[in-house]
C-alpha atoms as a PDB file:
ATOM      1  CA  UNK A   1      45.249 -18.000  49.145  1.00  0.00           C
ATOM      2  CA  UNK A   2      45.237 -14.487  47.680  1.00  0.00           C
ATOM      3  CA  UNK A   3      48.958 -13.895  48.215  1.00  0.00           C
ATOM      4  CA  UNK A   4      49.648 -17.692  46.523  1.00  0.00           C
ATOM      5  CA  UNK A   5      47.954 -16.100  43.761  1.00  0.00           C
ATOM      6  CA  UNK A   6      49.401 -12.964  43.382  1.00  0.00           C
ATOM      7  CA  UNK A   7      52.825 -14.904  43.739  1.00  0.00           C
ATOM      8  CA  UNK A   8      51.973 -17.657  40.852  1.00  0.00           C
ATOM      9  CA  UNK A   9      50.708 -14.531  39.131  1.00  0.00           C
ATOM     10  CA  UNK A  10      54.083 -12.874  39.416  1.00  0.00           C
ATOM     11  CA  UNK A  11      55.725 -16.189  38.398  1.00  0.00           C
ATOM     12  CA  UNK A  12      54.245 -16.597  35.288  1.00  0.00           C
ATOM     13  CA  UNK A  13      54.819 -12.628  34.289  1.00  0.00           C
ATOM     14  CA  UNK A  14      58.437 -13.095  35.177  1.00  0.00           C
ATOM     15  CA  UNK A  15      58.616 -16.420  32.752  1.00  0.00           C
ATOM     16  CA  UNK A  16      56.118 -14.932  29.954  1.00  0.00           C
ATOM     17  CA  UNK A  17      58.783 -12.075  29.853  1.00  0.00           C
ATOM     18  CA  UNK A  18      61.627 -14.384  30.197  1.00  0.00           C
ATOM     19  CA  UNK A  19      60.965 -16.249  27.276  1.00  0.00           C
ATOM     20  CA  UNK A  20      62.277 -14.424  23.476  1.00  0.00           C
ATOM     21  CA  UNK A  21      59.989 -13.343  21.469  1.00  0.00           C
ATOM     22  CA  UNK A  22      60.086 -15.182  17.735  1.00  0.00           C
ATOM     23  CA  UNK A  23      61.947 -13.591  15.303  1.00  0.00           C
ATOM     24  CA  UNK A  24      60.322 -12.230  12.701  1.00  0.00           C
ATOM     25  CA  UNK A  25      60.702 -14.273   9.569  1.00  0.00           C
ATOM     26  CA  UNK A  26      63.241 -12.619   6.890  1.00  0.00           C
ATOM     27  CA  UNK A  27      61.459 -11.436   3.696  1.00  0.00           C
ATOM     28  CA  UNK A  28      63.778 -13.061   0.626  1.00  0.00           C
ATOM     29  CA  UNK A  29      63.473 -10.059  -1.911  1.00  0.00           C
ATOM     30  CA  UNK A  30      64.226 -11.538  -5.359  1.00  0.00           C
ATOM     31  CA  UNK A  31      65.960  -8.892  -7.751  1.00  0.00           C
ATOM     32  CA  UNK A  32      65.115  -8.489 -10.900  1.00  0.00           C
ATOM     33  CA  UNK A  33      67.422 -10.904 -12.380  1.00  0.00           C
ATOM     34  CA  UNK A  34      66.624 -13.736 -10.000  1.00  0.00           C
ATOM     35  CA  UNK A  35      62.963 -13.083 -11.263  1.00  0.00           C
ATOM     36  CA  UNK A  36      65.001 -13.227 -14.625  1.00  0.00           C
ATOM     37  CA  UNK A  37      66.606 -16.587 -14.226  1.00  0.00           C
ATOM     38  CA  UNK A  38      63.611 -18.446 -12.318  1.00  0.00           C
ATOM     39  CA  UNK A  39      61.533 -17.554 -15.308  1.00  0.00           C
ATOM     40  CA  UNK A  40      64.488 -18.626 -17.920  1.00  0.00           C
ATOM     41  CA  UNK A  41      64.997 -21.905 -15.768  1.00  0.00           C
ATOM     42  CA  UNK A  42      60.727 -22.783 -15.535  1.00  0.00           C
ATOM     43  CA  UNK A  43      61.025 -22.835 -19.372  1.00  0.00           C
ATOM     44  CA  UNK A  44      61.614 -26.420 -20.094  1.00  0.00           C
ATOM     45  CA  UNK A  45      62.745 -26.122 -24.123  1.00  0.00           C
ATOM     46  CA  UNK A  46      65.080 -23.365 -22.757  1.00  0.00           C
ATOM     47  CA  UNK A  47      66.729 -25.924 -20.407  1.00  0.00           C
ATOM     48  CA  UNK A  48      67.351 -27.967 -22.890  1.00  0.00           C
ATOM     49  CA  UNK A  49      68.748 -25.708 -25.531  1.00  0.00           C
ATOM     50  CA  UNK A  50      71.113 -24.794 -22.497  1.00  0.00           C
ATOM     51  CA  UNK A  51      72.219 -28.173 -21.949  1.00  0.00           C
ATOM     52  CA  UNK A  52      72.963 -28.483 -25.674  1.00  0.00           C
ATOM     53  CA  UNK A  53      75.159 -25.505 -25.734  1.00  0.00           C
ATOM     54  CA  UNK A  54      76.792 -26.758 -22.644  1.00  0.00           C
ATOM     55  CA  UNK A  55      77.457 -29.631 -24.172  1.00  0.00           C
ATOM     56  CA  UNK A  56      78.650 -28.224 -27.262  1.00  0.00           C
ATOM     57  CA  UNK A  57      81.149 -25.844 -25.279  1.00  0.00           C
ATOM     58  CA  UNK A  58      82.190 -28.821 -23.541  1.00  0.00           C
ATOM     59  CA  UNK A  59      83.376 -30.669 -26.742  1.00  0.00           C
ATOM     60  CA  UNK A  60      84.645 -27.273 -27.717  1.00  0.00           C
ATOM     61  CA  UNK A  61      86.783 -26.736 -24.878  1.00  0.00           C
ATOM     62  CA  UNK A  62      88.157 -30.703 -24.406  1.00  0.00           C
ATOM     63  CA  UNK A  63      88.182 -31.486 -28.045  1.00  0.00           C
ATOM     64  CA  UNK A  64      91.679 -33.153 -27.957  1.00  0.00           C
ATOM     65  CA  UNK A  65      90.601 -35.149 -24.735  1.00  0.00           C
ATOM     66  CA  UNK A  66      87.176 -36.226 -26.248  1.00  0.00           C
ATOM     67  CA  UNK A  67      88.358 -37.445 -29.785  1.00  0.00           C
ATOM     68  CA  UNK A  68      89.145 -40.583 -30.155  1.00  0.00           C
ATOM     69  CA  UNK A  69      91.616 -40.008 -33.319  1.00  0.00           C
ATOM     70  CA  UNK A  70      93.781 -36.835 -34.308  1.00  0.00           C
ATOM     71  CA  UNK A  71      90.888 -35.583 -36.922  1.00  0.00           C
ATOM     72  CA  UNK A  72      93.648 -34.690 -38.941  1.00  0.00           C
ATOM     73  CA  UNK A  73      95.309 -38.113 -39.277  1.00  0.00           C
ATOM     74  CA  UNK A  74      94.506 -39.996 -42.571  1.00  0.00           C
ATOM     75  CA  UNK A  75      94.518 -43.889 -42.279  1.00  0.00           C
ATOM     76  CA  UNK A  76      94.353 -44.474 -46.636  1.00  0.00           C
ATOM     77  CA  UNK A  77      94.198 -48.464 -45.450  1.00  0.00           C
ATOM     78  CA  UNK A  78      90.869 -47.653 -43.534  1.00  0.00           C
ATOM     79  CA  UNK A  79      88.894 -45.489 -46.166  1.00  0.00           C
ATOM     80  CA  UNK A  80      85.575 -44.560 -46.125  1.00  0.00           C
ATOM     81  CA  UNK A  81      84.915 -47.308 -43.425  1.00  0.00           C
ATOM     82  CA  UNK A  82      81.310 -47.606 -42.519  1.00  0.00           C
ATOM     83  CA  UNK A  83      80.526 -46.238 -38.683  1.00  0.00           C
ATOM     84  CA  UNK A  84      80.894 -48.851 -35.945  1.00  0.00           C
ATOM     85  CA  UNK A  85      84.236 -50.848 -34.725  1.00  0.00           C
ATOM     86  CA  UNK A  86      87.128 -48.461 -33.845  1.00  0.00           C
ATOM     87  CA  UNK A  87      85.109 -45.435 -35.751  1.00  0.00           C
ATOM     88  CA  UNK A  88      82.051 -44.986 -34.326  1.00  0.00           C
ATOM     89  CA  UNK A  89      80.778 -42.934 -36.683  1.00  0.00           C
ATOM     90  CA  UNK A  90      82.960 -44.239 -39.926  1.00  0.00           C
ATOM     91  CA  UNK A  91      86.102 -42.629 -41.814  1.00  0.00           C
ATOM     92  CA  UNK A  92      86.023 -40.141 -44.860  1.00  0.00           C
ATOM     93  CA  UNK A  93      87.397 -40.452 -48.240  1.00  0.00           C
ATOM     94  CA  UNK A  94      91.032 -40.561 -46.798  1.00  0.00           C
ATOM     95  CA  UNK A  95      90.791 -42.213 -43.459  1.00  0.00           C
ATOM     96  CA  UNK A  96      90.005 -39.608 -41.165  1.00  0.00           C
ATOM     97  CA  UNK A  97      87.554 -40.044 -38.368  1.00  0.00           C
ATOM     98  CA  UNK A  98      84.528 -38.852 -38.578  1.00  0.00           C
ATOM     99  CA  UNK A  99      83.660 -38.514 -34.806  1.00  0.00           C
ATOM    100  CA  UNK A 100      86.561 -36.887 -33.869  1.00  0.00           C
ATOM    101  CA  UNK A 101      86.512 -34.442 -37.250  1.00  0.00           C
ATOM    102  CA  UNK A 102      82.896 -33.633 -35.502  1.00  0.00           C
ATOM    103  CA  UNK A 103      84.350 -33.047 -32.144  1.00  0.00           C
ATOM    104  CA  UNK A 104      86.867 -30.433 -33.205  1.00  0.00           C
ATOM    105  CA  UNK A 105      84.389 -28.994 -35.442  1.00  0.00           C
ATOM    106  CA  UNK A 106      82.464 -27.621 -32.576  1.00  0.00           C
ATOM    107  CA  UNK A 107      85.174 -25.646 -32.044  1.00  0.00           C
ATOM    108  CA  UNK A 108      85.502 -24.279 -35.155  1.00  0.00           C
ATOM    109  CA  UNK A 109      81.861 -22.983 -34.319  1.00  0.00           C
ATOM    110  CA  UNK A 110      82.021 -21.852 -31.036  1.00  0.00           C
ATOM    111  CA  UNK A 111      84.645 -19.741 -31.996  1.00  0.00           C
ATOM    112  CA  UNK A 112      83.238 -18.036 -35.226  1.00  0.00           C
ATOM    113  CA  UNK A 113      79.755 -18.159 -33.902  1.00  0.00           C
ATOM    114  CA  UNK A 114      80.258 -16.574 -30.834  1.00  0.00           C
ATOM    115  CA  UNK A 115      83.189 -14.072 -32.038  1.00  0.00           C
ATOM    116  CA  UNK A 116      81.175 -12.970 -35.257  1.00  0.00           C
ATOM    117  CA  UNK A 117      78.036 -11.679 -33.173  1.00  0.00           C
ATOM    118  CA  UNK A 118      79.906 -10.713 -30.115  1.00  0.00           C
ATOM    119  CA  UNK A 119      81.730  -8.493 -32.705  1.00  0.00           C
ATOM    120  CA  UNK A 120      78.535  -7.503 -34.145  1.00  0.00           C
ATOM    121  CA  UNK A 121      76.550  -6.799 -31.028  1.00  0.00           C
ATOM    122  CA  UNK A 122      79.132  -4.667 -30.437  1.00  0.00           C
ATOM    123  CA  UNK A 123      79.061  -2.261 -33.377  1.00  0.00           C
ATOM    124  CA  UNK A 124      75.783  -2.299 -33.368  1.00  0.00           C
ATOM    125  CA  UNK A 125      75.168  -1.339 -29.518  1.00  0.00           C
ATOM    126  CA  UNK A 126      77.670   1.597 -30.185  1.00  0.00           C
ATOM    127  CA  UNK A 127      75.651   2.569 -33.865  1.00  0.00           C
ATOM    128  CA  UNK A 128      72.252   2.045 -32.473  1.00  0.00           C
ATOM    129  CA  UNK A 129      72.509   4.006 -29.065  1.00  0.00           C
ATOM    130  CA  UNK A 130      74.168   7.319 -30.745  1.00  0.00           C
ATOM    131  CA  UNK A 131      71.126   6.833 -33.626  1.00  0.00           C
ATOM    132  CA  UNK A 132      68.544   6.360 -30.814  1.00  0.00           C
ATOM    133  CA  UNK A 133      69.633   8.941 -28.186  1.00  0.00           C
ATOM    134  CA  UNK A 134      70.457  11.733 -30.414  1.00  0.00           C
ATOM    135  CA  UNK A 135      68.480  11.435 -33.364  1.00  0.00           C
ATOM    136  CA  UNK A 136      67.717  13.484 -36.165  1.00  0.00           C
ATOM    137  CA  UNK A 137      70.803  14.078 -38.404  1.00  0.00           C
ATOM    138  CA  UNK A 138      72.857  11.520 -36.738  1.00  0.00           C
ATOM    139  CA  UNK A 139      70.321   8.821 -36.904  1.00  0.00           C
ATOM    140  CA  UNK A 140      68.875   9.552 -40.159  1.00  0.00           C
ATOM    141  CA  UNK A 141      72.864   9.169 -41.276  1.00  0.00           C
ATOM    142  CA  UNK A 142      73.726   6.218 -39.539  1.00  0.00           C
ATOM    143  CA  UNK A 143      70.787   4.220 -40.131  1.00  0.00           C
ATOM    144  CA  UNK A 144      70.986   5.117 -44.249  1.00  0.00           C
ATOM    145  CA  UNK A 145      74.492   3.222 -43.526  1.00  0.00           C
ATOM    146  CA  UNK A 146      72.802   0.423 -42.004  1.00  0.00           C
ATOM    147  CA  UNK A 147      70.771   0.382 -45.058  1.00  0.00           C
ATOM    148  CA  UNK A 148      73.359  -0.240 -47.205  1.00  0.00           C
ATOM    149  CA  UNK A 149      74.366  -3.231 -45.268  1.00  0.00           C
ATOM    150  CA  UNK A 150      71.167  -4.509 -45.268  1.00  0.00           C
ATOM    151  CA  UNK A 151      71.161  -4.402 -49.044  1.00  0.00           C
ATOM    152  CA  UNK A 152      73.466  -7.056 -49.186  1.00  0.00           C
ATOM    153  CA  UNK A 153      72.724 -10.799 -48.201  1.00  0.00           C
ATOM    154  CA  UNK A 154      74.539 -12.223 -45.962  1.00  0.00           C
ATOM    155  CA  UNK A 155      76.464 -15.246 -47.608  1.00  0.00           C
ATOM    156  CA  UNK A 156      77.225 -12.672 -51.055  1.00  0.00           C
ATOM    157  CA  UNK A 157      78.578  -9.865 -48.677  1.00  0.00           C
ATOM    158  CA  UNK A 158      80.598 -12.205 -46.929  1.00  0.00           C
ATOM    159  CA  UNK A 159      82.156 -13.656 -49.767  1.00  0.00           C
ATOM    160  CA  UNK A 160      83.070 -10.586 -51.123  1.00  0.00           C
ATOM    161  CA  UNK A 161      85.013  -9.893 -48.052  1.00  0.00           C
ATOM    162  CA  UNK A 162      87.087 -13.073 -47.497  1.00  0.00           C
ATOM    163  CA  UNK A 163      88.038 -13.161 -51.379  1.00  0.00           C
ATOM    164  CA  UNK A 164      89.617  -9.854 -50.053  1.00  0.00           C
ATOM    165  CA  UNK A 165      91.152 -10.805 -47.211  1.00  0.00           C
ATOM    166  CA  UNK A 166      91.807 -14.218 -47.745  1.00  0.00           C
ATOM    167  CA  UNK A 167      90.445 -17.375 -46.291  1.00  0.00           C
ATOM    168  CA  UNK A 168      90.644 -18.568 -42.712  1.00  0.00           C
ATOM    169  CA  UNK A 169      89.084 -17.951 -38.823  1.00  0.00           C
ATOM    170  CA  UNK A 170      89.780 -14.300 -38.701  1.00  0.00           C
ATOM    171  CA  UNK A 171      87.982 -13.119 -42.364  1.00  0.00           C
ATOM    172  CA  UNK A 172      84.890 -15.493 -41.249  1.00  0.00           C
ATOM    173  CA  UNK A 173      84.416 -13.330 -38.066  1.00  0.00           C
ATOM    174  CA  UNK A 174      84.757 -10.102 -39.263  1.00  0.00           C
ATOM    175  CA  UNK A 175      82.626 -11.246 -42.809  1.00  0.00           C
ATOM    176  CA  UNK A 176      80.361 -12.114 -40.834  1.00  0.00           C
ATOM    177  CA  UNK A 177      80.140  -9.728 -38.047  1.00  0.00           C
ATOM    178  CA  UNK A 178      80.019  -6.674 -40.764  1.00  0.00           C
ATOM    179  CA  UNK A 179      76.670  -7.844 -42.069  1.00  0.00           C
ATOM    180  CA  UNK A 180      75.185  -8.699 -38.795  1.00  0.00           C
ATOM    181  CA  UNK A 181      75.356  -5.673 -36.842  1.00  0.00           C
ATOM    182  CA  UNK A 182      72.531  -3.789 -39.047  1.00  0.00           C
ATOM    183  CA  UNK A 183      69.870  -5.352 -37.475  1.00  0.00           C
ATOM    184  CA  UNK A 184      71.535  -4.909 -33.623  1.00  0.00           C
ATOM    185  CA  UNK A 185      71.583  -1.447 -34.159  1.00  0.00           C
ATOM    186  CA  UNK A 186      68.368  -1.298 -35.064  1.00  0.00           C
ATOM    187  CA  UNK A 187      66.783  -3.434 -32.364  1.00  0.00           C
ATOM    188  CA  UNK A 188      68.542  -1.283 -30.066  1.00  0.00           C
ATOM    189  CA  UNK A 189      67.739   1.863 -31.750  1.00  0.00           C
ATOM    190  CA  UNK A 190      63.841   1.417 -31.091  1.00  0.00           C
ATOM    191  CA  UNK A 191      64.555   0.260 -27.629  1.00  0.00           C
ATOM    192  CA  UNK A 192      66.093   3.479 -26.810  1.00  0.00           C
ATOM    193  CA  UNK A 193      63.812   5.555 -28.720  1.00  0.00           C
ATOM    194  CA  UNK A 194      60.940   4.259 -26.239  1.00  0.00           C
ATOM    195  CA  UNK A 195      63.289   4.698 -22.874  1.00  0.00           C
ATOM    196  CA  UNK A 196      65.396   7.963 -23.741  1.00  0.00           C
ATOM    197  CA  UNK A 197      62.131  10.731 -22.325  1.00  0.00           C
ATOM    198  CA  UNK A 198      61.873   8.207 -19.304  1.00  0.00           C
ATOM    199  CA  UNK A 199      61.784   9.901 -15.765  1.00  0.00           C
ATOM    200  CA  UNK A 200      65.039   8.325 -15.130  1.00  0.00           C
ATOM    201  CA  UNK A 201      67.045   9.724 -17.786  1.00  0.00           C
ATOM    202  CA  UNK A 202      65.662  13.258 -17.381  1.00  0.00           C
ATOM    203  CA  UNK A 203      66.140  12.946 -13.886  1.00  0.00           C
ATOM    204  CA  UNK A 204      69.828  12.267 -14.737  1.00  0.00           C
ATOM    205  CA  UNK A 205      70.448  14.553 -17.138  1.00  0.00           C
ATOM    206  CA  UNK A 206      68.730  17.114 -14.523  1.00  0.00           C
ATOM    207  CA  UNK A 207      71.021  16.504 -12.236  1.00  0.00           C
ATOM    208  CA  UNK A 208      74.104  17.451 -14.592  1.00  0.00           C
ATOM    209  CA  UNK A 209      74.963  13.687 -15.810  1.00  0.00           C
ATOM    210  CA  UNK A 210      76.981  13.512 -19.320  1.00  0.00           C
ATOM    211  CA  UNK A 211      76.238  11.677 -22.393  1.00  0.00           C
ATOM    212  CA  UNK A 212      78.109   8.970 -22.356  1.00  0.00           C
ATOM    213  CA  UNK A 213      77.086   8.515 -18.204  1.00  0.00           C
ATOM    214  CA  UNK A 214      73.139   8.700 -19.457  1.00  0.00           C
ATOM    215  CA  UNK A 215      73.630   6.290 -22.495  1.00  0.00           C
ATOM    216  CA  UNK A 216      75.980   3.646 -20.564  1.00  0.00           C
ATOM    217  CA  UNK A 217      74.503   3.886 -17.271  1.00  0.00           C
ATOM    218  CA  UNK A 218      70.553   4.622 -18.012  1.00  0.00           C
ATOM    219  CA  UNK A 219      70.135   3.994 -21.610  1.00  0.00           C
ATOM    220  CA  UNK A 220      71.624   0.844 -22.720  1.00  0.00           C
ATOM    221  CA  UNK A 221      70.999  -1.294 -19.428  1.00  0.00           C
ATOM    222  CA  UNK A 222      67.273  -0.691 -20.093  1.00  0.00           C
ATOM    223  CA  UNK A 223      67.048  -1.296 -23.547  1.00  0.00           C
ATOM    224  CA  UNK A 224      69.733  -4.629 -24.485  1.00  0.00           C
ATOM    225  CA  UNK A 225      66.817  -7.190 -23.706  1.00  0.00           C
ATOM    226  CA  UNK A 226      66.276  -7.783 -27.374  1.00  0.00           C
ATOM    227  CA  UNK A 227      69.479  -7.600 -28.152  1.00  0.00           C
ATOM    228  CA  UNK A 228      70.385 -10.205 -25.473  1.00  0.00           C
ATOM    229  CA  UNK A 229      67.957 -12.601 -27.266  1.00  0.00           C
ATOM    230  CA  UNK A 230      68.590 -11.474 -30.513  1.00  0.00           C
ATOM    231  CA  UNK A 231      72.188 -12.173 -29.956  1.00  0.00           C
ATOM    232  CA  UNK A 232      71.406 -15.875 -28.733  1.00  0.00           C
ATOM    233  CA  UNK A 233      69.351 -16.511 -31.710  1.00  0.00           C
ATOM    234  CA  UNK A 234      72.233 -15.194 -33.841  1.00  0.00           C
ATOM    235  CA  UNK A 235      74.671 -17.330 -33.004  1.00  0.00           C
ATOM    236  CA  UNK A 236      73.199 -20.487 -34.548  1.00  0.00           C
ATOM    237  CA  UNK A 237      71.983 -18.368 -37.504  1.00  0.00           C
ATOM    238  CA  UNK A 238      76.298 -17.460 -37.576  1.00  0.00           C
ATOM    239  CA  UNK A 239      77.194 -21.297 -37.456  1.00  0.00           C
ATOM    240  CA  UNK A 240      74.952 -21.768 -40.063  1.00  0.00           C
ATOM    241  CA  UNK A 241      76.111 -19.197 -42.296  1.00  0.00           C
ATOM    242  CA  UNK A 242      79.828 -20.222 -41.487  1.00  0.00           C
ATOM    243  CA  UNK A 243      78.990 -23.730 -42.645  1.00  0.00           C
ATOM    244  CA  UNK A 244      77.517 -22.200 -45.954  1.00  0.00           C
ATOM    245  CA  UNK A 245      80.694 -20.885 -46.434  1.00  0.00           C
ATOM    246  CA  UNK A 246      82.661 -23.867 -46.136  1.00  0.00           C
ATOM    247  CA  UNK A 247      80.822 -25.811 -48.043  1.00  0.00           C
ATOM    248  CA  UNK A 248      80.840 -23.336 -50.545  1.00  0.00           C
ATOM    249  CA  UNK A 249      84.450 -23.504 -50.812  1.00  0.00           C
ATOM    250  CA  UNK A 250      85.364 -19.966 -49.340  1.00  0.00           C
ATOM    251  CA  UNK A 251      85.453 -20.611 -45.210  1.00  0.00           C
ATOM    252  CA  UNK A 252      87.837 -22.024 -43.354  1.00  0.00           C
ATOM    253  CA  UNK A 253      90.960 -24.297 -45.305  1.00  0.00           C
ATOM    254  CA  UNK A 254      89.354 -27.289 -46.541  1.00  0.00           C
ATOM    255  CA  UNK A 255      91.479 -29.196 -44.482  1.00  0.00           C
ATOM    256  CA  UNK A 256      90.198 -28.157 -41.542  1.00  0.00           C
ATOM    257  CA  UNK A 257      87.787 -30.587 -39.399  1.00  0.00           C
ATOM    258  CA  UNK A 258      84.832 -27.994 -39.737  1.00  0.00           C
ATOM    259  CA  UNK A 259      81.157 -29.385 -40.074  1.00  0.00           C
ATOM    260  CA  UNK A 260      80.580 -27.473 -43.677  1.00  0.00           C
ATOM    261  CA  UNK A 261      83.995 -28.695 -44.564  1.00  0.00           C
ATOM    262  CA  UNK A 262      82.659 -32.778 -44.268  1.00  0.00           C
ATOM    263  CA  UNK A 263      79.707 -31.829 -45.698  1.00  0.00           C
ATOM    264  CA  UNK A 264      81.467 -30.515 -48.927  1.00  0.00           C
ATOM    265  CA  UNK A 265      82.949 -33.601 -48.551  1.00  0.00           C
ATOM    266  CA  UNK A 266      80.025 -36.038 -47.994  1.00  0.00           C
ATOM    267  CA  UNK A 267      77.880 -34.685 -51.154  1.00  0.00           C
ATOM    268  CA  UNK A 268      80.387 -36.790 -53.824  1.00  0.00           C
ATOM    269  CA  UNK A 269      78.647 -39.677 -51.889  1.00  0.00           C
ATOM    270  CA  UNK A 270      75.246 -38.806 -51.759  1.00  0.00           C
ATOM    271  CA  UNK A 271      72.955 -42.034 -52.077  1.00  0.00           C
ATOM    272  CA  UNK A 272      76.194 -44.173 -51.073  1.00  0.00           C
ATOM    273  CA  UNK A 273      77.820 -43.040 -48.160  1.00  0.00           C
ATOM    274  CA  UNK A 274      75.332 -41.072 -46.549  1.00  0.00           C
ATOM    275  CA  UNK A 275      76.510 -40.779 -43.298  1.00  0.00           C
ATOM    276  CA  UNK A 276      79.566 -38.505 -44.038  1.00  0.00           C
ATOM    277  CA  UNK A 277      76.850 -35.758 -44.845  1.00  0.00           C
ATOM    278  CA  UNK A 278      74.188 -37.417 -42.060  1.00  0.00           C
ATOM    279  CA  UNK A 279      76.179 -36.823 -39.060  1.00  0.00           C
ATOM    280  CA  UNK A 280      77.467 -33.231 -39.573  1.00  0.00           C
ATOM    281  CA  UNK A 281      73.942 -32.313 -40.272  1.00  0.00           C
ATOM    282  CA  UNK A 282      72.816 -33.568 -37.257  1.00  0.00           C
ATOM    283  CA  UNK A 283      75.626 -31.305 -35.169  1.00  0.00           C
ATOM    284  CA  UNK A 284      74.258 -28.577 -37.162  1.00  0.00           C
ATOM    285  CA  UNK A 285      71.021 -28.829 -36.722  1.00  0.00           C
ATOM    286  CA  UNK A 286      71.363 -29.698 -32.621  1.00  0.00           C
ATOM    287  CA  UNK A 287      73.268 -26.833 -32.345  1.00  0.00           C
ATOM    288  CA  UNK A 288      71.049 -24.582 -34.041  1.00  0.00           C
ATOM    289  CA  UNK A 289      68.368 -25.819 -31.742  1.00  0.00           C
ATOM    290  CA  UNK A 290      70.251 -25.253 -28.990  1.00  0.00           C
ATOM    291  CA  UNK A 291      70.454 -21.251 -29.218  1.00  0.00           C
ATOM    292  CA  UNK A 292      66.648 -20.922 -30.712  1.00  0.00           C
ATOM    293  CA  UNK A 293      65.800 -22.303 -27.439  1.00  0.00           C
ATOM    294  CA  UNK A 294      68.071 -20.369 -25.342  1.00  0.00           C
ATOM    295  CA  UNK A 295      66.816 -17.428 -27.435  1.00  0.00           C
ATOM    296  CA  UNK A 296      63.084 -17.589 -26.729  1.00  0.00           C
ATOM    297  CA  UNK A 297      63.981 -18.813 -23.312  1.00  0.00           C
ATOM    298  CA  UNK A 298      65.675 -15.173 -22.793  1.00  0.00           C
ATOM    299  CA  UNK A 299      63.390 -13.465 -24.739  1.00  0.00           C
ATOM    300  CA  UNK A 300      60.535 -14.442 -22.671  1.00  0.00           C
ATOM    301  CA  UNK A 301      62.408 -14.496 -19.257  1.00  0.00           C
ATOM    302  CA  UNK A 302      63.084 -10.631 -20.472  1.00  0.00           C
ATOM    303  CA  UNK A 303      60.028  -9.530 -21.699  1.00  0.00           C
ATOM    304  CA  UNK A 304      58.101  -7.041 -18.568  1.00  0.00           C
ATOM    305  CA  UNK A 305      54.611  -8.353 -20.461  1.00  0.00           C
ATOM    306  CA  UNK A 306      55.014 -11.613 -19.341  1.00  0.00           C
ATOM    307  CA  UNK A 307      56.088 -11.008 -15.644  1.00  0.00           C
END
């Protein structure tokens, strides 16, 4: 009896160590910008106002596959046509389809909003990190010069410059982009003011790192969150501006499917034929939307507060 024991004792040893032990589970370490885009993506508005600038680059980038007409083609048999039958959204004052003059104006936007602040972001990150990191005389001089910028408004200044260099895509961009940057450098600026004595940086200058190492390797990374959403907010506030300009007469060449353009267009038929101004004011508007949401979306997905 005892050795049936000790043998069924033996047995089970030799199956307990027989058997694997469970693996431990795998801890899933989220990085900081996976913490970053679950936050961005729990913010409901800021899913939307990324599906409307996905849909807006969309039209942007198939514009000739979406439109229904060539917005430049005038049908002067088919004028000012009210929307609905083979123009969904009617014709202008010489034909042209309005739905399709809307599709190709989102590209017209993409293309100066996102160039003019891309431009501007990056003068500014170059002016505001040499301002912040070194300070004294070569911030006090550099912010005096965004000063004088900031004198200006933005649709005067702007003006000024395309009368110069004549209208078109190109003058728009850099119009804009010169009275923009001002307030990147600054946002940066106090950014790296509050980062530049952290442990990090002294540690790296300690251990014999340059300048320009420090300021594009420590620096900057921790300090373009606001820029980031400033830069998303900007973009609308660029269309915006751009359509001003346009429908001031001094954009892009009025006969250019560009929303300020119809607009300019639409106001000789105010009371009458209110959708030629209704339904570019809509894109606008949408669009606008779009990167305000995307904007606070970032700027609270970035901000360590709300962690």
């Amino acid at each position: 009896m005892t050795e049936l024991t000790k043998s069924d004792a033996g047995a089970g040893t030799a199956q307990t160590a027989a058997v694997p032990a469970e693996a431990e589970p795998a801890i899933k370490r989220i990085t900081q910008w996976g913490e970053i885009r679950h936050r961005f993506m729990a913010n409901r508005l800021a899913v939307v106002g990324l599906i409307i600038v996905g849909l807006l680059l969309f039209a942007a980038a198939f514009a000739p596959l979406l439109a229904p007409y060539d917005p430049l083609h005038q049908d002067l048999a088919n004028t000012l046509a009210a929307p609905g039958g083979d123009h969904l959204l009617g014709t202008d004052a010489l034909g042209r389809d309005q739905l399709s003059r809307i599709i190709f104006g989102a590209r017209i936007a993409v293309i100066i909003g996102l160039a003019s602040i891309f431009l501007a972001c990056l003068i500014g990150v170059v002016i505001g990190a040499l301002a912040g990191y070194f300070g004294k005389a070569i911030d006090s001089v550099l912010m005096r010069v965004a000063d004088v910028f900031f004198a200006f408004p933005l649709l005067i200044g702007a003006i000024v410059i395309i009368i110069v260099m004549g209208r078109g895509v190109a003058p728009v961009v850099i119009s804009l982009a010169v009275f923009s940057w001002p307030t990147v450098s600054r946002l940066l600026r106090s950014s790296i003011l509050s980062v530049r004595e952290a442990d990090y940086v002294l540690a790296a200058r300690a251990l014999g790192a340059g300048t320009t190492r420090i300021i594009v390797r420590h620096i900057i990374p921790n300090s373009i969150a606001a820029v980031m959403a400033y830069a998303a907010f900007s973009v609308g506030s660029a269309i915006v501006a751009e359509a001003a300009l346009s429908f001031l007469g001094v954009g892009v060449s009025p006969e250019v499917a560009e929303w300020g353009n119809m607009l300019s267009a639409g106001r000789d038929f105010l009371g009458v034929k209110d959708y030629l101004w209704v339904y570019p004011s809509i894109a606008i508007v949408l669009t606008v939307l779009g990167f305000v949401f995307v904007g606070d979306g970032l700027r609270d997905a970035l901000d360590p507060k709300l962690r």
